[in-house]
Protein backbone atom coordinates (compact mmCIF):
# COMPACT_ATOMS: atom_id res chain seq x y z
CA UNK A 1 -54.50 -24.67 -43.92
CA UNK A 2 -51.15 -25.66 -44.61
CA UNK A 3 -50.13 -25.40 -40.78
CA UNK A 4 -53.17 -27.89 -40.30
CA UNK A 5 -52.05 -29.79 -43.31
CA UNK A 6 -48.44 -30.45 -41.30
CA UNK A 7 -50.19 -31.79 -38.10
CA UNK A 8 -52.69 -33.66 -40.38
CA UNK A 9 -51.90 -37.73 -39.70
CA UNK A 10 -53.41 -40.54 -41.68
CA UNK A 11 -52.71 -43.58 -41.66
CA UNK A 12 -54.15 -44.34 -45.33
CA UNK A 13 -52.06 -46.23 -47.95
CA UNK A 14 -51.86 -43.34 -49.65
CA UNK A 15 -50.11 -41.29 -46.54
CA UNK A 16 -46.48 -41.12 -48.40
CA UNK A 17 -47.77 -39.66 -51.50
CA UNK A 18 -49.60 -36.03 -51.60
CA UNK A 19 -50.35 -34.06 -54.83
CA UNK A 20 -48.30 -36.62 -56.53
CA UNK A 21 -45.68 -36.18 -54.34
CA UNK A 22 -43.52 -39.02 -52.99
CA UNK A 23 -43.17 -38.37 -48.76
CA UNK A 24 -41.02 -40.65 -46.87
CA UNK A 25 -42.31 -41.83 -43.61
CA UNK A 26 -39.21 -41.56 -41.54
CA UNK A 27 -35.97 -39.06 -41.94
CA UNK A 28 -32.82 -38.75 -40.29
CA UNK A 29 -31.49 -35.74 -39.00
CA UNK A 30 -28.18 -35.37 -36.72
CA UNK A 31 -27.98 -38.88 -35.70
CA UNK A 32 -32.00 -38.73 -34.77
CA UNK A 33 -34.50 -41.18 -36.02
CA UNK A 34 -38.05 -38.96 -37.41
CA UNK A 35 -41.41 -39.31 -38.16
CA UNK A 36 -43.79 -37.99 -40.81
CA UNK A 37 -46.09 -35.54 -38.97
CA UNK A 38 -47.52 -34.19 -41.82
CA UNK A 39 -47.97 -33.18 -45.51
CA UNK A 40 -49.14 -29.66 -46.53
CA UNK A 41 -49.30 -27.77 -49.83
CA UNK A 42 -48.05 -24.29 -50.24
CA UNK A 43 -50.33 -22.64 -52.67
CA UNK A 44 -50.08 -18.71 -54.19
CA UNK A 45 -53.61 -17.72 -55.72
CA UNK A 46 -54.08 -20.59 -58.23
CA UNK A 47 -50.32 -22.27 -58.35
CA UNK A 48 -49.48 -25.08 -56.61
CA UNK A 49 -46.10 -24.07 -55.58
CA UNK A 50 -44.65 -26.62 -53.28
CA UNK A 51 -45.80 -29.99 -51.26
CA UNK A 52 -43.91 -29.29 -47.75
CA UNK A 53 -43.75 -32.16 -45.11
CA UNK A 54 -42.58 -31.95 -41.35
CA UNK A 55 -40.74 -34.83 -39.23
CA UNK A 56 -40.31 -34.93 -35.75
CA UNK A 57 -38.83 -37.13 -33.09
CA UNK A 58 -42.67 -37.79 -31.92
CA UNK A 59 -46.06 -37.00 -33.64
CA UNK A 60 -48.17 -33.86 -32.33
CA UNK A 61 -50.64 -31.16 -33.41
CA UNK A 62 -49.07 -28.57 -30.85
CA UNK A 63 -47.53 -25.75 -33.07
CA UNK A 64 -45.97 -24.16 -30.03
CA UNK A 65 -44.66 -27.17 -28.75
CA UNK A 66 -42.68 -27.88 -32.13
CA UNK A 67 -41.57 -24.53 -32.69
CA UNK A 68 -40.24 -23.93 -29.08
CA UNK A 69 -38.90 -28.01 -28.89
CA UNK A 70 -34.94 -28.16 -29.34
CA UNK A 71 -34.75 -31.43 -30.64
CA UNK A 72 -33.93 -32.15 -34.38
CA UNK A 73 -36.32 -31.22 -37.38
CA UNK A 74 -36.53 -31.74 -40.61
CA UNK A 75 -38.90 -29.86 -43.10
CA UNK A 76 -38.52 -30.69 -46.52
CA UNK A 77 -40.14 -28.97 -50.04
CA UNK A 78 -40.81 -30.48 -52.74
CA UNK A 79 -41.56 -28.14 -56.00
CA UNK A 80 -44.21 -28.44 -58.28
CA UNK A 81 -43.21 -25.23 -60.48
CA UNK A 82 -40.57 -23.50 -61.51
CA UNK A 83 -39.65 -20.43 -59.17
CA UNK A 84 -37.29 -18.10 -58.82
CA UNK A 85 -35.13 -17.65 -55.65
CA UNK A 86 -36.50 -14.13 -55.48
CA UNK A 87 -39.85 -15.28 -55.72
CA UNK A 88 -39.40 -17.95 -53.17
CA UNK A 89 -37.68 -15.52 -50.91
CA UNK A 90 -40.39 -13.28 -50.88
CA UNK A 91 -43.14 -15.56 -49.67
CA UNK A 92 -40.59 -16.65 -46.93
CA UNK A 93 -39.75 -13.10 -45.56
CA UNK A 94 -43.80 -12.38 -45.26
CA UNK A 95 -43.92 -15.57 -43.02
CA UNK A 96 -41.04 -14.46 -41.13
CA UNK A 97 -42.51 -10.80 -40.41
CA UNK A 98 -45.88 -11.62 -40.01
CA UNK A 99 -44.73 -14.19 -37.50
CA UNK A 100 -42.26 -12.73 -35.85
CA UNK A 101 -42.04 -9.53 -33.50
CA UNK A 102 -39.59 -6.40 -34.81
CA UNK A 103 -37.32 -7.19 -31.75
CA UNK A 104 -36.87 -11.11 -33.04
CA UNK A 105 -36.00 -10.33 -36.64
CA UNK A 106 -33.90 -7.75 -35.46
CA UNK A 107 -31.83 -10.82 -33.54
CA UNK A 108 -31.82 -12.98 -36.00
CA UNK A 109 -30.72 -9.86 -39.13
CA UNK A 110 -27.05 -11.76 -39.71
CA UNK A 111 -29.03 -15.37 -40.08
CA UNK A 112 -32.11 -13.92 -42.17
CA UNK A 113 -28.88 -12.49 -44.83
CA UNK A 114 -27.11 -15.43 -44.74
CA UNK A 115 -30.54 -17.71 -44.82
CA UNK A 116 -31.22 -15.00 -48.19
CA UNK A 117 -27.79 -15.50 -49.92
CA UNK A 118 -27.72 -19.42 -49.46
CA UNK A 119 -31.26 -19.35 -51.62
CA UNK A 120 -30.49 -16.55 -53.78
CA UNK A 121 -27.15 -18.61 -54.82
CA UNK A 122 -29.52 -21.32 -55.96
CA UNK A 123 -30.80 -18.83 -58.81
CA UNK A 124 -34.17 -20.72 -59.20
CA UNK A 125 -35.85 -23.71 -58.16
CA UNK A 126 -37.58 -26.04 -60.61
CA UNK A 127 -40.45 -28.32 -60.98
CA UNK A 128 -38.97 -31.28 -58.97
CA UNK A 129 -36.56 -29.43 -56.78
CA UNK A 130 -36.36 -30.72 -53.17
CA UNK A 131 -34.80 -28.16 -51.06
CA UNK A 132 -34.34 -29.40 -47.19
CA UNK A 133 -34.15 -28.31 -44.42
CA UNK A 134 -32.28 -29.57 -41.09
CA UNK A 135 -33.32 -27.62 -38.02
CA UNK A 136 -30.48 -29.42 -35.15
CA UNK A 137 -29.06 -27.33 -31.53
CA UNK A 138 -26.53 -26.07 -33.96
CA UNK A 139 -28.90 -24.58 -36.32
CA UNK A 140 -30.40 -24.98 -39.92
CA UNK A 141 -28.76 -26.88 -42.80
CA UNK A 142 -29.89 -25.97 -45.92
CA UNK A 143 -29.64 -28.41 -48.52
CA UNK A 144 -30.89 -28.17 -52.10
CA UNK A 145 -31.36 -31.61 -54.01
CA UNK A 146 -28.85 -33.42 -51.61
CA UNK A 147 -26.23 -30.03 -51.77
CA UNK A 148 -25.88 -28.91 -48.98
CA UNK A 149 -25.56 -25.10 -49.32
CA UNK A 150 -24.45 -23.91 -45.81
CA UNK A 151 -25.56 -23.89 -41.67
CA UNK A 152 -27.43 -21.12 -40.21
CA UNK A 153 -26.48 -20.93 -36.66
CA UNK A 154 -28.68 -20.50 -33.97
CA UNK A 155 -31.82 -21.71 -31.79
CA UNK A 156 -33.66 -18.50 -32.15
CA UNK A 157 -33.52 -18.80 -36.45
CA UNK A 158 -34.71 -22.08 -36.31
CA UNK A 159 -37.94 -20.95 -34.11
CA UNK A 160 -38.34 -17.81 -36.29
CA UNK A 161 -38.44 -20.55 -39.63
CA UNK A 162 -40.85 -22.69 -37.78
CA UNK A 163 -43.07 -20.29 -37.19
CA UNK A 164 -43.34 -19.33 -41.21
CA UNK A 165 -45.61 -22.61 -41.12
CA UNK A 166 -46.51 -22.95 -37.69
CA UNK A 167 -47.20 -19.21 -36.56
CA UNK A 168 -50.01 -17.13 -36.12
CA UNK A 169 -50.27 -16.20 -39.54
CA UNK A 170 -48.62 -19.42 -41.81
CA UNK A 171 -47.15 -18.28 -45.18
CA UNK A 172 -50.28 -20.06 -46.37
CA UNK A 173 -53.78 -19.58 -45.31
């Protein structure tokens, strides 16, 4: 659902806000001008735990296409509870290895622990945290409420993070 949520495109007044949740239509990322593609909300059992939006360079509904597409992405989270970077971290490595094969985490193993000690530095993140995400050629940028905590290098991470949302099995049914 929340894969389907991110491709999901209306063009209702109400398009920029979601769960209460202010989107903005456009972002910029490395110099490159993005659009809204969609809204989702990542929900565990009963909790709403974050609204998550995705911008590209052009609209689509092709999960492949975005995930294996080079260009600049943004995908940002906006928190409606309090949650602790453990917590948080938890959900995210079960959409990492249910998406991705042994062989690709096992590429990515020095970006997945420097991906886990960027969030686990953050300690928690609270109702009305926005933690973002830049996905550019160089790699991820992980910002958390306009600090910018560090880069992730490489092509490959960014595809394996994609696919948390956009894989077979999204973090969020």
């Amino acid at each position: 659902a929340l894969a389907a949520l991110f491709f999901a495109v209306t063009l209702s007044v109400n398009a920029l806000e979601y769960k209460g949740v202010k989107v903005d239509e456009t972002a910029q990322v490395g110099g490159s001008a993005l659009v809204l593609n969609g809204v989702g909300l990542r929900q565990k059992m009963v909790f709403k735990v974050y609204v998550g939006a995705l911008y590209l360079a052009q609209k689509t509904n092709h999960a492949t296409a975005v995930i294996s597409d080079t260009s600049n992405k943004r995908v940002s989270m906006h928190f409606l509870r309090e949650l602790e970077s453990e917590a948080l971290l938890k959900g995210m490595n079960e959409g990492f290895t249910d998406n991705n094969s042994a062989s690709e985490m096992a590429a990515i193993a020095p970006q997945m622990k420097q991906f886990r000690d960027m969030m686990t530095s953050a300690k928690e993140v609270k109702k009305g945290d926005l933690i973002v995400l830049d996905l550019t050629s160089a790699g991820t940028q992980v910002n958390i409420n306009g600090k910018t905590l560090g880069m992730v290098e490489g092509a490959a991470f960014n595809q394996a993070l994609l696919k948390v949302w956009l894989g077979a099995k999204p973090v969020d049914a």
